[in-house]
N, C-alpha and C. Protein backbone atom coordinates (compact mmCIF):
# COMPACT_ATOMS: atom_id res chain seq x y z
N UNK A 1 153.27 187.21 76.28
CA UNK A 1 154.44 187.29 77.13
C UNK A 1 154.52 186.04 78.00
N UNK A 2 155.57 185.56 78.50
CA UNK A 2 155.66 184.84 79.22
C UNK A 2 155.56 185.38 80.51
N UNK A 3 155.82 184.24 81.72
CA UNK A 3 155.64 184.53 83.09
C UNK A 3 157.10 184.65 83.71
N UNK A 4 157.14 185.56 84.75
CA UNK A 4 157.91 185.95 85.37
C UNK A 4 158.83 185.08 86.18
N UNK A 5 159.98 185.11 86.93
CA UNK A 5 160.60 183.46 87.90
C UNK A 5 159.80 183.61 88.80
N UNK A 6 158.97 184.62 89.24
CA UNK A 6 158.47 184.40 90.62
C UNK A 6 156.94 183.85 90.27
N UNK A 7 156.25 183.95 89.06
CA UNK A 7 155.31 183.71 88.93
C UNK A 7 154.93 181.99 88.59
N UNK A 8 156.43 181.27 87.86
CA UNK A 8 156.30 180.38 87.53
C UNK A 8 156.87 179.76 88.83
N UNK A 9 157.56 179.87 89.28
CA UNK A 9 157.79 179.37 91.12
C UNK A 9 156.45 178.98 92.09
N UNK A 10 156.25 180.26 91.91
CA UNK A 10 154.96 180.29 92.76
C UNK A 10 153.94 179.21 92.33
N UNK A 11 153.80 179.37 90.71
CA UNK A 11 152.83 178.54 90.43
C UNK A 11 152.92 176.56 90.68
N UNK A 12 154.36 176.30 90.79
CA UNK A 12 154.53 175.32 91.06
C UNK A 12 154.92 174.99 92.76
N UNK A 13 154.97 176.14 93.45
CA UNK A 13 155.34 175.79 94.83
C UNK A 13 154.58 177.39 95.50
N UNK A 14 153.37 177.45 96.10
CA UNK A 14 153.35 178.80 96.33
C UNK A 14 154.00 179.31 97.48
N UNK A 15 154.46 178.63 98.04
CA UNK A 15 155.39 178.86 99.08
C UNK A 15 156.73 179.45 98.51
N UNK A 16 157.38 179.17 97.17
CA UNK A 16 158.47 179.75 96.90
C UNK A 16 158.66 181.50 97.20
N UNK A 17 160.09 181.82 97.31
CA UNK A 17 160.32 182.93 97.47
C UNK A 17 161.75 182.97 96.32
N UNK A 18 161.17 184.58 96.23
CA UNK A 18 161.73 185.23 94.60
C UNK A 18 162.58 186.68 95.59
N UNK A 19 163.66 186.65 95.11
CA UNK A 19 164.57 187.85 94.92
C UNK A 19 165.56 188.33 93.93
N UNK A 20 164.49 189.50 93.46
CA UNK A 20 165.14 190.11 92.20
C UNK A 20 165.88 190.89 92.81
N UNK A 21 167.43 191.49 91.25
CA UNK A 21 168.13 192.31 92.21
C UNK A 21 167.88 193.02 90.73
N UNK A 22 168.32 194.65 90.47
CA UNK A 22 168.47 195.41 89.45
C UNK A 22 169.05 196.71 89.64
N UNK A 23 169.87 197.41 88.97
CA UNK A 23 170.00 198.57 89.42
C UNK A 23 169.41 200.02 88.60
N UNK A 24 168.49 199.75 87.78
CA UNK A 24 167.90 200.69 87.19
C UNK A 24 166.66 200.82 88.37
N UNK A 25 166.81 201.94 88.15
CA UNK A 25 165.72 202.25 89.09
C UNK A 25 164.30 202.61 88.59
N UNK A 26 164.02 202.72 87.47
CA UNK A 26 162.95 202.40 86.73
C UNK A 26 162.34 201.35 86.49
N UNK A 27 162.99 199.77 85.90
CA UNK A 27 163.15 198.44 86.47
C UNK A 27 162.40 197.82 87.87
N UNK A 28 163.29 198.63 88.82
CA UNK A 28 162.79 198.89 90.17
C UNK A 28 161.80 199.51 90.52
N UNK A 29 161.51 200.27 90.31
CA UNK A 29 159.88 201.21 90.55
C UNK A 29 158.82 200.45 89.85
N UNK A 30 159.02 199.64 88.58
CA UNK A 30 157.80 198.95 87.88
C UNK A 30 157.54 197.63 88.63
N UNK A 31 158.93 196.84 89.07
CA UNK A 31 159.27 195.60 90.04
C UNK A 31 158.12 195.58 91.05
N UNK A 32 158.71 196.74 92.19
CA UNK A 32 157.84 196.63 93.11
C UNK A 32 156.65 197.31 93.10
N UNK A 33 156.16 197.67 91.85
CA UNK A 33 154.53 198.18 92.10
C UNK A 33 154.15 196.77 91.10
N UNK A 34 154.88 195.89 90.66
CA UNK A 34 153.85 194.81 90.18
C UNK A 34 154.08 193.91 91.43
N UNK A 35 155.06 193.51 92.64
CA UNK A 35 155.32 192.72 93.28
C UNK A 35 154.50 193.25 94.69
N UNK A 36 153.53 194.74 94.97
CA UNK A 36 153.04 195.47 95.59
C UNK A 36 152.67 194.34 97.09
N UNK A 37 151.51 192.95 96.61
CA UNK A 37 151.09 192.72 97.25
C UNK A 37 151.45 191.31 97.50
N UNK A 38 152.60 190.78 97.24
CA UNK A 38 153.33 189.32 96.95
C UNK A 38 154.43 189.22 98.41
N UNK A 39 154.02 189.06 99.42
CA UNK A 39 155.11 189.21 100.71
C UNK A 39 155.60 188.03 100.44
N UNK A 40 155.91 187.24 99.26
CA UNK A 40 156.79 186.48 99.00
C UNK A 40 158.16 186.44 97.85
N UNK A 41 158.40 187.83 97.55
CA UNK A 41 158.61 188.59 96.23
C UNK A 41 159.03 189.31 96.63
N UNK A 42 160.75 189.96 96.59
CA UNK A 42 161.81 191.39 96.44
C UNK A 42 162.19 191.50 95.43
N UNK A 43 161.94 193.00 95.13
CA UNK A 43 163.12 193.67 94.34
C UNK A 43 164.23 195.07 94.83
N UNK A 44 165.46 194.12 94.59
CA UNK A 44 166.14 195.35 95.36
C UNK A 44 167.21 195.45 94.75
N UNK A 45 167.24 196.92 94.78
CA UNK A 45 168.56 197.67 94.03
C UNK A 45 170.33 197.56 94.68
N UNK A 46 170.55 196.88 93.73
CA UNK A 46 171.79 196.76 93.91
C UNK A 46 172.63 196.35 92.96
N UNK A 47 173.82 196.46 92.78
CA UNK A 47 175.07 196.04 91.74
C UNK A 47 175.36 194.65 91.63
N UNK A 48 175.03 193.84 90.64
CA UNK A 48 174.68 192.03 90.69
C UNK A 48 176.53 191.71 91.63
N UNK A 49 177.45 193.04 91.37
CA UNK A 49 178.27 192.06 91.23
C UNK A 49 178.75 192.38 92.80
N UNK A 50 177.84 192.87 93.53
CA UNK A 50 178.57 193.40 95.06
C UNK A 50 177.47 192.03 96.14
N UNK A 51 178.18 190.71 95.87
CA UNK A 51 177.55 189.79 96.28
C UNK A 51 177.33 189.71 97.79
N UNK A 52 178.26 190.19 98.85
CA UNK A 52 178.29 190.39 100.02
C UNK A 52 177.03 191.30 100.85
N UNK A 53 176.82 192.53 99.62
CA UNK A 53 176.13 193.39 99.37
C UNK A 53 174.50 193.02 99.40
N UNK A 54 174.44 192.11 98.28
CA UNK A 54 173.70 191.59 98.20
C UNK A 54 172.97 190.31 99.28
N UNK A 55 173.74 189.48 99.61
CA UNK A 55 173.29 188.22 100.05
C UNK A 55 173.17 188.88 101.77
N UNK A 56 173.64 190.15 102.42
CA UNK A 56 173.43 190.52 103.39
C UNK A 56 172.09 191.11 103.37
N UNK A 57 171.40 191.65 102.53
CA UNK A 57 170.28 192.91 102.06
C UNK A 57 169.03 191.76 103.07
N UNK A 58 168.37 192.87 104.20
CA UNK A 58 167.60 192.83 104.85
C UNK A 58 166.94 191.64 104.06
N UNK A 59 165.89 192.29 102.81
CA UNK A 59 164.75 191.68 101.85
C UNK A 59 165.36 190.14 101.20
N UNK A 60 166.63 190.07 101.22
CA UNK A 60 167.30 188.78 100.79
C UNK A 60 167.18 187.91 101.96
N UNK A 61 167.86 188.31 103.26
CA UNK A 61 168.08 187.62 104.42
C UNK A 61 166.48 187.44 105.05
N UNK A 62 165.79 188.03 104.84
CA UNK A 62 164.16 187.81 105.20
C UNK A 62 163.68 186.58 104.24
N UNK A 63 163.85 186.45 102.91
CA UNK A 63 163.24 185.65 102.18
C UNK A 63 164.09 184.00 101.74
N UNK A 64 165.13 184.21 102.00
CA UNK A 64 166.34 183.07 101.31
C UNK A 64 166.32 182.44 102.11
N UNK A 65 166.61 181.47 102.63
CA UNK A 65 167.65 180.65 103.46
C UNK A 65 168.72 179.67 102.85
N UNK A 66 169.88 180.64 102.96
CA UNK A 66 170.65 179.61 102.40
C UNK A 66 171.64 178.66 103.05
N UNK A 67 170.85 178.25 104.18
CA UNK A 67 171.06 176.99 104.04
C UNK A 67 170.84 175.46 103.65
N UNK A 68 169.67 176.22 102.92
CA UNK A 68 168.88 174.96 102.25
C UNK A 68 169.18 175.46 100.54
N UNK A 69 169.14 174.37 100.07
CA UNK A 69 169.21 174.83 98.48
C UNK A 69 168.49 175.76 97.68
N UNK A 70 169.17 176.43 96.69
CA UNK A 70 168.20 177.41 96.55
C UNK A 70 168.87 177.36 94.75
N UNK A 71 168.59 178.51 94.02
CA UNK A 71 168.58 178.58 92.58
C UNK A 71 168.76 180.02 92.77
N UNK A 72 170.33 180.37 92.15
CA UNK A 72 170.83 182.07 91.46
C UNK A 72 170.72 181.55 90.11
N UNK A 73 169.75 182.62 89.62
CA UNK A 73 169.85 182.93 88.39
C UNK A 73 170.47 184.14 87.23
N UNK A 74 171.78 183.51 86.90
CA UNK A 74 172.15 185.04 86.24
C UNK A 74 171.54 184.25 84.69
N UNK A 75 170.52 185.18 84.23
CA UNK A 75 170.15 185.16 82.93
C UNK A 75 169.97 185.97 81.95
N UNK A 76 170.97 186.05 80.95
CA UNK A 76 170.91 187.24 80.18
C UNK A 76 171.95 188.61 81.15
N UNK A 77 172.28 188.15 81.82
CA UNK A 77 173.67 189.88 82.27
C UNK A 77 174.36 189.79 83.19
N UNK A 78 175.14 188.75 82.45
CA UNK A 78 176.18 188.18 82.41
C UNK A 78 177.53 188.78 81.32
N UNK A 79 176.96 188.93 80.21
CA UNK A 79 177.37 189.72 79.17
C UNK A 79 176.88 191.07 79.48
N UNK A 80 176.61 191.76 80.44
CA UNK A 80 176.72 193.20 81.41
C UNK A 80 177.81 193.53 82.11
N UNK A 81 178.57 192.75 82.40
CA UNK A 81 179.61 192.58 83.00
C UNK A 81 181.21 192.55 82.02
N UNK A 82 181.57 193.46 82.05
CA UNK A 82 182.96 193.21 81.62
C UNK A 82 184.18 192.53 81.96
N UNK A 83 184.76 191.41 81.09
CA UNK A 83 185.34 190.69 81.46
C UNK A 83 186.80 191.32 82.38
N UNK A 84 187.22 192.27 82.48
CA UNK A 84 188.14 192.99 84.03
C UNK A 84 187.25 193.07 85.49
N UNK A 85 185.50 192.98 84.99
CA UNK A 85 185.13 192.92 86.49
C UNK A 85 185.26 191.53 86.35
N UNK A 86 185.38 190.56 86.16
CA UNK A 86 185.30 188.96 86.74
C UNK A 86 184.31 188.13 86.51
N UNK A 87 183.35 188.38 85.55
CA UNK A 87 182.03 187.68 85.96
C UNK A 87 182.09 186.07 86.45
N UNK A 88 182.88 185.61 85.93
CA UNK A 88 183.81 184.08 86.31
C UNK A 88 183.20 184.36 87.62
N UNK A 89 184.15 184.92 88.50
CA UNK A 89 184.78 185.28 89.64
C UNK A 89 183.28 185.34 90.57
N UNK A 90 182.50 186.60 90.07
CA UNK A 90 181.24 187.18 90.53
C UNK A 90 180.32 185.37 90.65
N UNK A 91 180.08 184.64 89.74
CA UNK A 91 179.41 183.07 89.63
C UNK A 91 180.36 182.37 90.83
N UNK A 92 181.43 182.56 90.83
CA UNK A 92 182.21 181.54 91.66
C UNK A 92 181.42 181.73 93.20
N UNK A 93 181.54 183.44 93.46
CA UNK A 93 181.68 183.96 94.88
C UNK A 93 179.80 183.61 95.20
N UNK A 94 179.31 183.44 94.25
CA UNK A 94 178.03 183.38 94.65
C UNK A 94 177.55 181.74 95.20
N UNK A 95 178.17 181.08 94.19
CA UNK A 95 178.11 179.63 94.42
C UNK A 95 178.59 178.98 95.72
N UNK A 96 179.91 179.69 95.94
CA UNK A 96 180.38 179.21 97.29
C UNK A 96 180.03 179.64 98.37
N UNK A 97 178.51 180.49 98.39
CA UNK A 97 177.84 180.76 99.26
C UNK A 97 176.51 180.11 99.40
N UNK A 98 176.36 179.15 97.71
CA UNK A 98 174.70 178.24 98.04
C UNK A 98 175.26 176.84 98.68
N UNK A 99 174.12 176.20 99.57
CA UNK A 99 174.10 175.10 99.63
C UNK A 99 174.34 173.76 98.99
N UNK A 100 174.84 172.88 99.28
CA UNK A 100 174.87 171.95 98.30
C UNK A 100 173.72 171.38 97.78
N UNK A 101 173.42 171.00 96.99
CA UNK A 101 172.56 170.81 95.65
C UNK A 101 171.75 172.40 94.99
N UNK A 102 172.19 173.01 95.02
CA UNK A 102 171.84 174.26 94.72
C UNK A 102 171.99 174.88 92.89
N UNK A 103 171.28 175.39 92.96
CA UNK A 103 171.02 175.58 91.34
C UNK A 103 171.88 176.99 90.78
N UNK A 104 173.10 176.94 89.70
CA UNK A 104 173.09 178.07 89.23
C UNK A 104 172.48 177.98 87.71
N UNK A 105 171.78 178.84 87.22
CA UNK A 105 171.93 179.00 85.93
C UNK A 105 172.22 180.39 85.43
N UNK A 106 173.17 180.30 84.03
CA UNK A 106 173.98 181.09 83.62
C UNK A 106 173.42 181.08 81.55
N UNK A 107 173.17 182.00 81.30
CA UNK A 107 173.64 182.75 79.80
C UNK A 107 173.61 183.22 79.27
N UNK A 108 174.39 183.76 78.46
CA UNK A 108 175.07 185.23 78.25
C UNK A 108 174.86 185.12 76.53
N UNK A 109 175.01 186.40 75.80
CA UNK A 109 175.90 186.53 74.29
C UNK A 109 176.76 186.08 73.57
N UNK A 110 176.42 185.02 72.77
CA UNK A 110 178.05 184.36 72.44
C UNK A 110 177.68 184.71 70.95
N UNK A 111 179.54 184.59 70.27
CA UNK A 111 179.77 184.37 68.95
C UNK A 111 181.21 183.25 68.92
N UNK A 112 181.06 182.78 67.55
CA UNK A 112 182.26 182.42 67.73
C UNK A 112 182.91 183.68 66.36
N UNK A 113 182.22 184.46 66.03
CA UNK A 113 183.10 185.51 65.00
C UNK A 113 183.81 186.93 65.65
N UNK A 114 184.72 187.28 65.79
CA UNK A 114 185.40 188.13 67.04
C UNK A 114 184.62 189.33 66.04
N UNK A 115 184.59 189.52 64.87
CA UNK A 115 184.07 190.92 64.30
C UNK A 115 182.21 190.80 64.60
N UNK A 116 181.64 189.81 65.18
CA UNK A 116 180.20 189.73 65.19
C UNK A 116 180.51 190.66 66.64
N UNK A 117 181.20 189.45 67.44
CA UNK A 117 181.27 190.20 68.95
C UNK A 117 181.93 191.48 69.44
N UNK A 118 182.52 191.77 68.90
CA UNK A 118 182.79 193.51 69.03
C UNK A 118 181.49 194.59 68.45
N UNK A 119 181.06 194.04 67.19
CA UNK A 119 180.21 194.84 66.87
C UNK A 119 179.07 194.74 67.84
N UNK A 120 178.52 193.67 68.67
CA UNK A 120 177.19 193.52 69.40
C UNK A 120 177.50 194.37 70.85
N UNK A 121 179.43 194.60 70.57
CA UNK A 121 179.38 194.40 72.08
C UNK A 121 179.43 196.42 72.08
N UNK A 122 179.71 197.12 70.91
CA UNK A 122 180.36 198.26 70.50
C UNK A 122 178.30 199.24 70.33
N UNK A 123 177.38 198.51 69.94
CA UNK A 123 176.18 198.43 69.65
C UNK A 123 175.79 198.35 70.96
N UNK A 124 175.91 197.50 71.75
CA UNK A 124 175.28 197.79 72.83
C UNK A 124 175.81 198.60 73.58
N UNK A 125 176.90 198.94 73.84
CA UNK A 125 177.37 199.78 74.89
C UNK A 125 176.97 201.12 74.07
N UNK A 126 176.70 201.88 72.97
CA UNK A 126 176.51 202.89 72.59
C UNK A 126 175.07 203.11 72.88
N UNK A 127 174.18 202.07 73.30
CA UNK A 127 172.71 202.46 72.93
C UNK A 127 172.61 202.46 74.65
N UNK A 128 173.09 201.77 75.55
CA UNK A 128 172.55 201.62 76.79
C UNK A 128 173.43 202.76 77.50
N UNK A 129 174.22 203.54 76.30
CA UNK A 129 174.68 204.95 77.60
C UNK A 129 175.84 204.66 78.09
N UNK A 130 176.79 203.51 78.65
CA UNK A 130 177.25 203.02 79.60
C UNK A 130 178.26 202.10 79.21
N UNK A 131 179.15 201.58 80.17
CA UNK A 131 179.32 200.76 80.36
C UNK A 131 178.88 199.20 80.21
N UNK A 132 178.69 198.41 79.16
CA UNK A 132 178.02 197.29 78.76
C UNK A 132 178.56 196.21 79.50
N UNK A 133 179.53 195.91 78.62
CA UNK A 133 180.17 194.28 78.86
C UNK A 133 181.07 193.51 77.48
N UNK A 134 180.42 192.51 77.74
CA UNK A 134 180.89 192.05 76.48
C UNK A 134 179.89 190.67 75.91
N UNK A 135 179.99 190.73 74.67
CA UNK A 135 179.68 189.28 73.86
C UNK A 135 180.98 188.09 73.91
N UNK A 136 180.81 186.88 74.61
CA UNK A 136 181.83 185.90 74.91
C UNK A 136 181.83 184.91 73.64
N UNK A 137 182.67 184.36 73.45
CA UNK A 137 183.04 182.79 72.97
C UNK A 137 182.19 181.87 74.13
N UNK A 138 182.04 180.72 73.01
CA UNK A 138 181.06 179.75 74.10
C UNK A 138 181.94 179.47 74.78
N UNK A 139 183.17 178.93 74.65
CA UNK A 139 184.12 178.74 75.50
C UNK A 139 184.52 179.62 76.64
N UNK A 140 184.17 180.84 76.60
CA UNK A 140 184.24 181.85 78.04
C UNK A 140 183.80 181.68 78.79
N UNK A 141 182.15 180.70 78.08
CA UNK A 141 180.44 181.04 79.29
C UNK A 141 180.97 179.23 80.29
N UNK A 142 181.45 178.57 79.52
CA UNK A 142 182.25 177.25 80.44
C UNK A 142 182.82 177.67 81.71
N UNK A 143 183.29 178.50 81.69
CA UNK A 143 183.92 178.81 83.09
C UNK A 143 183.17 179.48 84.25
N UNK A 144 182.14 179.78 83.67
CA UNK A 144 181.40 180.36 85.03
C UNK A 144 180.34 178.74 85.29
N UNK A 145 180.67 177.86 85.21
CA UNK A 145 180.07 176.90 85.86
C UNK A 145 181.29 175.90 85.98
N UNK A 146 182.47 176.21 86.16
CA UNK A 146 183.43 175.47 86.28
C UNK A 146 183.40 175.02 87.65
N UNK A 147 183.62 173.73 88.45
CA UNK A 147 183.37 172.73 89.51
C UNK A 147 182.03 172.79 89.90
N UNK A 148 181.41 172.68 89.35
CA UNK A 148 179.68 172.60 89.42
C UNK A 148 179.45 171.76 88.50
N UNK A 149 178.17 170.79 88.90
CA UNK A 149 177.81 169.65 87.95
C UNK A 149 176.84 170.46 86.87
N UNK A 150 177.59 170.13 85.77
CA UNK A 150 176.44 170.83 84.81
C UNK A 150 175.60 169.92 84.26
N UNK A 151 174.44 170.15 84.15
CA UNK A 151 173.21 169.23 83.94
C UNK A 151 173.04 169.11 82.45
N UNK A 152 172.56 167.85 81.58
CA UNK A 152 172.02 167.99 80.85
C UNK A 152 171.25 169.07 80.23
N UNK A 153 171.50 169.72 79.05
CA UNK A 153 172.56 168.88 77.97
C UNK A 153 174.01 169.80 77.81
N UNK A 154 173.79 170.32 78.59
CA UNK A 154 175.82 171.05 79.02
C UNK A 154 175.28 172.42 78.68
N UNK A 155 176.04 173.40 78.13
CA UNK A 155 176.22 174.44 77.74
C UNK A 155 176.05 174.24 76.37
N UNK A 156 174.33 175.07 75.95
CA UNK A 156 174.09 174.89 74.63
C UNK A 156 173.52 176.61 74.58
N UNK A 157 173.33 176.60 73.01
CA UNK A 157 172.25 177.85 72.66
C UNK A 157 170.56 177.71 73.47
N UNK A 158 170.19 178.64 74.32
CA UNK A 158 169.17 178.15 75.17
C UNK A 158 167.64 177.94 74.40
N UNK A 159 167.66 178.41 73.31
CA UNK A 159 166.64 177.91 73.14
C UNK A 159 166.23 176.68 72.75
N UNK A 160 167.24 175.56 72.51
CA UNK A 160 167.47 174.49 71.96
C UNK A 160 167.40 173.84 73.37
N UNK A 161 167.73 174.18 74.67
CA UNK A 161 167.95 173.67 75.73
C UNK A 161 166.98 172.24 76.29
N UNK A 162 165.86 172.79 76.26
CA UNK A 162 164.63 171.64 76.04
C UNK A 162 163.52 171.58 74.43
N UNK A 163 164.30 171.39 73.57
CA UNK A 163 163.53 171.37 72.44
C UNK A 163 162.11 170.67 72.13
N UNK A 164 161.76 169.81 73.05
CA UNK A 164 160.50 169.00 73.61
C UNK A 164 159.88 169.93 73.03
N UNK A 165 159.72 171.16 72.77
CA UNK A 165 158.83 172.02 73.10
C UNK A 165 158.22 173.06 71.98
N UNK A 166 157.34 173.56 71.51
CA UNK A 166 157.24 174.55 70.63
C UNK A 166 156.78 176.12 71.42
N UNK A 167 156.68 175.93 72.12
CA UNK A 167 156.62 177.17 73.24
C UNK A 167 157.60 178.16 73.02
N UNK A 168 158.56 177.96 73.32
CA UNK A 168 159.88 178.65 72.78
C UNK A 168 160.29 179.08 71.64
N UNK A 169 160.70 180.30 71.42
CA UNK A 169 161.12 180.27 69.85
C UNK A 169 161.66 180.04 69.48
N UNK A 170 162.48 179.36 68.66
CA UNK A 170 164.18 179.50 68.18
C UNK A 170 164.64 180.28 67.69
N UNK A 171 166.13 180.51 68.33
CA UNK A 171 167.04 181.51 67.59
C UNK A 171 167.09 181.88 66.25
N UNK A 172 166.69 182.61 65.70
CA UNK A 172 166.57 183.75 64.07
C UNK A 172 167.71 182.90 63.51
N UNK A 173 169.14 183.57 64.16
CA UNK A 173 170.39 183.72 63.29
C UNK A 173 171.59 182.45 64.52
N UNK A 174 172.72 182.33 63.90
CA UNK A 174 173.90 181.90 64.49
C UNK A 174 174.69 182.76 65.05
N UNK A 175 174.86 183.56 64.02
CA UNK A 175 175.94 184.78 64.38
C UNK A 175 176.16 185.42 65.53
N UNK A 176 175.02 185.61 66.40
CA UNK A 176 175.38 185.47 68.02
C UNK A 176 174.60 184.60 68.37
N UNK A 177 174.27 184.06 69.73
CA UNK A 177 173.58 183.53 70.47
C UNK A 177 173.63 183.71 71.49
N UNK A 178 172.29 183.30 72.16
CA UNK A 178 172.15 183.70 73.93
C UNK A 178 172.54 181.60 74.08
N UNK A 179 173.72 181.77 74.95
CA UNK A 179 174.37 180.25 75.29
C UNK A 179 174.44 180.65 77.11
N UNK A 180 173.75 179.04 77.36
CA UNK A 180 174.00 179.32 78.23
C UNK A 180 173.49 177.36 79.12
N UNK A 181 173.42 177.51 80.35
CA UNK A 181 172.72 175.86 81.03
C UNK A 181 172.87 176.18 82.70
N UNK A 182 172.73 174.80 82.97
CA UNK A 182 172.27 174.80 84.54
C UNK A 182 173.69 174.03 85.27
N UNK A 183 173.59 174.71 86.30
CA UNK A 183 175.12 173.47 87.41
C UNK A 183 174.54 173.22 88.68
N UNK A 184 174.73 172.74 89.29
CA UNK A 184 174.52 172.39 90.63
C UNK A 184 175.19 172.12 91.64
N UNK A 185 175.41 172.75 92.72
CA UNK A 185 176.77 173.11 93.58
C UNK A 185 176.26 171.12 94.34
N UNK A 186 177.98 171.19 94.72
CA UNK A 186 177.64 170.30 95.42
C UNK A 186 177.75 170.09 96.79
């Protein structure tokens, strides 16, 4: 398995501070009995997309400061979000609350076959119970880093993102992909 954001943070800055958000509460119960003894480390329940909600939360406002730069990471549920809630919208409202030089990274489910992405998106919402989201066009996941500098090498399939590397696996198939990259508020 790999390491966690707070673990690889830490390991390069132990001073960093990590705030997870989730709303399963199972998620949450495993979170904070592995984060038990880390007073540099939250996990707290809440709805990714109730940002006000969020960026007010005691355990956020104890650990963040945003007035200094910092890094939101939506990775992987993004495509949780259905495109009538905004996720655009949800990236925008978050950004215009980090500091300048501040890190978002973003990515989600893409196809470019509309019968791949209904089926992933029809598949997942049947297995998770709920309310899913959707599988995007790469061209959808562009807009949630729209007026943000996007960094090398733009909006790609992520495992290709730093290919330097054999650490990573590469993507199986085409037919969907997890697409996604980094911006930086300014």
């Amino acid at each position: 398995t790999q390491d966690n954001v707070h673990q690889v943070a830490q390991l390069v800055d132990p001073a960093s501070r990590v705030v997870y958000i989730d709303n399963d509460p199972i998620v949450l119960a495993h979170g904070r009995a592995i984060l038990e003894e880390n007073d540099r480390t939250a996990v707290i329940q809440a709805d990714m997309r109730d940002t006000d909600g969020i960026l007010g939360h005691p355990e956020v406002v104890r650990l963040i400061d945003f007035d200094e730069p910092v890094a939101a990471l939506f990775v992987s549920v993004l495509h949780c979000i259905p495109g009538s809630d905004d996720p655009a919208g949800l990236v925008r409202r978050v950004a215009d609350r980090l500091a300048p030089g501040s890190f978002l990274v973003v990515c989600q489910l893409v196809s470019e076959d509309a019968a791949t992405r209904d089926f992933v998106t029809d598949y997942m919402a049947k297995s998770t119970g709920n309310q899913w989201g959707e599988v995007r066009r790469p061209e959808d996941v562009h807009v949630f880093l729209e007026g943000l500098e996007v960094l090398p090498p733009g909006l790609v399939e992520v495992s290709t993102w730093r290919p330097d590397s054999d650490l990573a696996p590469k993507q199986a198939t085409q037919e969907w992909i997890e697409y996604g990259g980094v911006g930086r508020t300014w």
